[in-house]
N, C-alpha and C. Protein backbone atom coordinates (compact mmCIF):
# COMPACT_ATOMS: atom_id res chain seq x y z
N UNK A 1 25.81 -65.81 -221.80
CA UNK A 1 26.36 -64.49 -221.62
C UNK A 1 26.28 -63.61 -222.88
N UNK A 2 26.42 -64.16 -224.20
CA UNK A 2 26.53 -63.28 -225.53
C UNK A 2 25.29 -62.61 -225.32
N UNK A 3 24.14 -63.36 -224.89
CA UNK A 3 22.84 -62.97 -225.39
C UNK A 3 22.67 -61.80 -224.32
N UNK A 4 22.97 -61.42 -222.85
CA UNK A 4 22.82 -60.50 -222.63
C UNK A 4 22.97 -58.96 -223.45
N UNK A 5 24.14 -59.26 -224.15
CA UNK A 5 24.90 -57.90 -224.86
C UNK A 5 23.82 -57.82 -225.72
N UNK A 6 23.34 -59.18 -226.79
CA UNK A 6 22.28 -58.51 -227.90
C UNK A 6 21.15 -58.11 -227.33
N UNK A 7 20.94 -58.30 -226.31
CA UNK A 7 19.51 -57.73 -225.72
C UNK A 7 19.44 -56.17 -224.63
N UNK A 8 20.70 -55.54 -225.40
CA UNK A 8 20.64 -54.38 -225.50
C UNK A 8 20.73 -53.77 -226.16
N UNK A 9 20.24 -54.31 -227.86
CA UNK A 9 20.27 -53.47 -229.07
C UNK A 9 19.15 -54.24 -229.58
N UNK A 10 18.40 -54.87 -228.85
CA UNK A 10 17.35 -56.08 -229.62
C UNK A 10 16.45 -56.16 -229.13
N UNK A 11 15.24 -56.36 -229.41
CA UNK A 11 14.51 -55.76 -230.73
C UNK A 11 14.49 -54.37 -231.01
N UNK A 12 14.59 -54.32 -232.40
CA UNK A 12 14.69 -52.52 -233.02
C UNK A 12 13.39 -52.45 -232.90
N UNK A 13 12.91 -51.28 -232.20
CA UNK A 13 11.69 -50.69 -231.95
C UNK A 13 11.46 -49.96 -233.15
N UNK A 14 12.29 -49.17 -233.34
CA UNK A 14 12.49 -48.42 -234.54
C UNK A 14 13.67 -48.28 -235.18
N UNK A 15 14.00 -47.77 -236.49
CA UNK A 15 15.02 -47.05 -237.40
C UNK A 15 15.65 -46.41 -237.23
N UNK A 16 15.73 -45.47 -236.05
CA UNK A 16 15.99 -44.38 -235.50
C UNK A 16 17.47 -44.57 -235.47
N UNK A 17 18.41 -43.88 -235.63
CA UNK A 17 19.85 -43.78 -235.34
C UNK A 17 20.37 -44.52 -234.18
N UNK A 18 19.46 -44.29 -233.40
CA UNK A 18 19.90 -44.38 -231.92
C UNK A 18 19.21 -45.72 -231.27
N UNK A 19 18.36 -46.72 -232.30
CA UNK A 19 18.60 -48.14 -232.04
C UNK A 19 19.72 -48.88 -232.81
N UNK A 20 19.89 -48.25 -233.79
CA UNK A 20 21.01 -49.01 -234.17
C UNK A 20 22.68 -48.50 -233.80
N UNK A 21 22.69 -47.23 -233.27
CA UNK A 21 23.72 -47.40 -232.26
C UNK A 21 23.97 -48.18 -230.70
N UNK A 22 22.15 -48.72 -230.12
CA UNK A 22 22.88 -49.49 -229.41
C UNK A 22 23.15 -50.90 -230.19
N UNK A 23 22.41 -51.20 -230.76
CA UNK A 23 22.48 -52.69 -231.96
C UNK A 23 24.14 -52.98 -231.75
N UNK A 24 25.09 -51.70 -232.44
CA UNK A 24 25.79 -51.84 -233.10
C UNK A 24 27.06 -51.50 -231.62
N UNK A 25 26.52 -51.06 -230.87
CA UNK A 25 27.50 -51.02 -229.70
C UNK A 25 27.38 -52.59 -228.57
N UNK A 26 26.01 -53.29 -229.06
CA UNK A 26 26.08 -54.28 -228.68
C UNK A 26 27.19 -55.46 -229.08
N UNK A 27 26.89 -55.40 -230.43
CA UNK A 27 28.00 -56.50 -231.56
C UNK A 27 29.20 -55.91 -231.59
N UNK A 28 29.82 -55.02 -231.01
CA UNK A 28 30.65 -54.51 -230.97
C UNK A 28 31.59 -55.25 -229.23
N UNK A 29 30.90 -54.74 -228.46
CA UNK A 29 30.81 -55.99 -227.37
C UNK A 29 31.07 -57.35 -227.52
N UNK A 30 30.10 -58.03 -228.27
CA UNK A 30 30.36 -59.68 -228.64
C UNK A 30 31.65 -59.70 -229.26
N UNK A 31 32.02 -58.64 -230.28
CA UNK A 31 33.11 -59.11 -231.06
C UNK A 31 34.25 -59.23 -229.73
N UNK A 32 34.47 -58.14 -228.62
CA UNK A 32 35.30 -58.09 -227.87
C UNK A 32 35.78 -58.92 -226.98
N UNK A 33 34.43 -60.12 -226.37
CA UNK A 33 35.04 -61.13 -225.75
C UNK A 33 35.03 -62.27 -226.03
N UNK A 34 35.21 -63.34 -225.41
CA UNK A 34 35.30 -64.58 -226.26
C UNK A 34 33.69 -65.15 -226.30
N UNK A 35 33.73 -65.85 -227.11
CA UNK A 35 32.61 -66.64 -227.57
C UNK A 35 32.91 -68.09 -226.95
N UNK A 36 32.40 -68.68 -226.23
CA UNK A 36 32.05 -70.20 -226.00
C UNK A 36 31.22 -70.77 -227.21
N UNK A 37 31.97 -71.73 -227.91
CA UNK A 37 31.05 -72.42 -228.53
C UNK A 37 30.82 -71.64 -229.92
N UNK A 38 31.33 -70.39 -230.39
CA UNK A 38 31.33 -70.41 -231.39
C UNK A 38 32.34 -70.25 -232.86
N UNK A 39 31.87 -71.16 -233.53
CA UNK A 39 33.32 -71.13 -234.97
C UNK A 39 33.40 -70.48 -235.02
N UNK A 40 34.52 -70.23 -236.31
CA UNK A 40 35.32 -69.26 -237.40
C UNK A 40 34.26 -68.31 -238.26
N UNK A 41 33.54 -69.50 -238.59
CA UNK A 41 32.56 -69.06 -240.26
C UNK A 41 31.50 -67.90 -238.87
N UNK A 42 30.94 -68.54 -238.12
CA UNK A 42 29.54 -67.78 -237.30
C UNK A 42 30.77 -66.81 -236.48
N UNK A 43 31.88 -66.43 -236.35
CA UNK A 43 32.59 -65.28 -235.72
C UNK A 43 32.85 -64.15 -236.96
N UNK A 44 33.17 -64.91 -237.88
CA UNK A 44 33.42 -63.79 -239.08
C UNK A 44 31.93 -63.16 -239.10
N UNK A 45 30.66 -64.22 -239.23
CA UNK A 45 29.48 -63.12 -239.65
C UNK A 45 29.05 -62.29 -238.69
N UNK A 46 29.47 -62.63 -237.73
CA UNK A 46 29.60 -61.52 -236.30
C UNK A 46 30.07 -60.12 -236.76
N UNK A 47 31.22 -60.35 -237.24
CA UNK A 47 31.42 -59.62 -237.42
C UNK A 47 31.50 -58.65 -238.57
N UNK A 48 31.03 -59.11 -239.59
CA UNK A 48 30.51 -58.57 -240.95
C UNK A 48 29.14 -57.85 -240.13
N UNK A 49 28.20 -58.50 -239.87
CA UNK A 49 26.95 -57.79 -239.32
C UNK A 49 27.57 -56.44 -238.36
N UNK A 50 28.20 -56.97 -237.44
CA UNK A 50 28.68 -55.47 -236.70
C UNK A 50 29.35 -54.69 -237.51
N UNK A 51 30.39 -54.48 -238.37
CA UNK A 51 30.86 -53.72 -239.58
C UNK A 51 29.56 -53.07 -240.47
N UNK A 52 28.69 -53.72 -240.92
CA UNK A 52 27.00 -53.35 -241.73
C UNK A 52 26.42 -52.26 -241.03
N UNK A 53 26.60 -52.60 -239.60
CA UNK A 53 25.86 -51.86 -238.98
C UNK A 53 26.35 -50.16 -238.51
N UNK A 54 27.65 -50.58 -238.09
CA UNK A 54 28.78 -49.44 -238.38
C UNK A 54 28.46 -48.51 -239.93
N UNK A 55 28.50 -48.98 -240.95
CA UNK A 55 28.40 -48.64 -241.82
C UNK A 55 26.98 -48.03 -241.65
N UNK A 56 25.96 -48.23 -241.81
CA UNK A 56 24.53 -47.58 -241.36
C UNK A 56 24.51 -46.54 -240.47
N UNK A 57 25.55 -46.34 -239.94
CA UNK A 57 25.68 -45.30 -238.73
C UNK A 57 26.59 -44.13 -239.69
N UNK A 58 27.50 -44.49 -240.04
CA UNK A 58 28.73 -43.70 -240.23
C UNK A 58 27.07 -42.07 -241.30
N UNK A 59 26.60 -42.54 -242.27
CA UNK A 59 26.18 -41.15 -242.53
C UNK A 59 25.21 -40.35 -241.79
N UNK A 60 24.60 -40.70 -240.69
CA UNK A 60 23.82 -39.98 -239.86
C UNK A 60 24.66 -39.43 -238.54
N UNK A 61 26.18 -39.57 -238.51
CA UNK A 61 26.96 -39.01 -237.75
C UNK A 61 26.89 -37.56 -238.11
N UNK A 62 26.75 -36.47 -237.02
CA UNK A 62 26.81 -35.12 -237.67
C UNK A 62 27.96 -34.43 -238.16
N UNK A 63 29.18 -34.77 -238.06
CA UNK A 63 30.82 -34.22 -238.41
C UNK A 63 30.51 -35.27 -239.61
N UNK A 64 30.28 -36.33 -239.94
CA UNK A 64 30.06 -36.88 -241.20
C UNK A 64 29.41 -36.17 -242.38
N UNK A 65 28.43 -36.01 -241.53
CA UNK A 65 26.76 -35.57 -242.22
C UNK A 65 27.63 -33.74 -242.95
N UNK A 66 28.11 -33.02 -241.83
CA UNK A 66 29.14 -31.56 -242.44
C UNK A 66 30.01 -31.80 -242.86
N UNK A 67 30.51 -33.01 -243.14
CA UNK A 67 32.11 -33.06 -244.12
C UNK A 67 31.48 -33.17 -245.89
N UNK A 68 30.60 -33.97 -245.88
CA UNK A 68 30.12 -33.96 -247.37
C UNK A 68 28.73 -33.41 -247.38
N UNK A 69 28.35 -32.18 -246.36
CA UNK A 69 27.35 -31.63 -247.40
C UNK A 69 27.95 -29.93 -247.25
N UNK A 70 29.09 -29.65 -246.37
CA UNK A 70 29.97 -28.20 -246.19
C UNK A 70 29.98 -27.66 -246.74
């Protein structure tokens, strides 16, 4: 079941904002339901990678993008 969710942000075709908003709306998903079968250590990097990816997003947001260049 996890792997459905990443295989709606997976493979990045491109760089484009808008693969890595689904990437990141995917892992965002995984973080939300339970995991069968997986630890502590491989749930935390779950979720460090979905946070990374968040982060990669946050300056190509446009209310972002006009708060620090206004």
């Amino acid at each position: 079941m996890p792997l459905t969710y990443l295989l709606r942000g997976w493979p990045l075709i491109n760089s484009d904002a808008e693969a890595f908003r689904r990437l990141g709306g995917a892992l965002r998903e995984l973080r939300r339901h339970p995991l069968h079968g997986l630890d502590r250590a491989s749930f935390q990097q779950l979720c460090e990678l979905s946070d990374c990816v968040d982060d990669l997003l946050v300056p190509s947001a446009p209310a972002t993008w006009a708060a620090h260049n206004g």
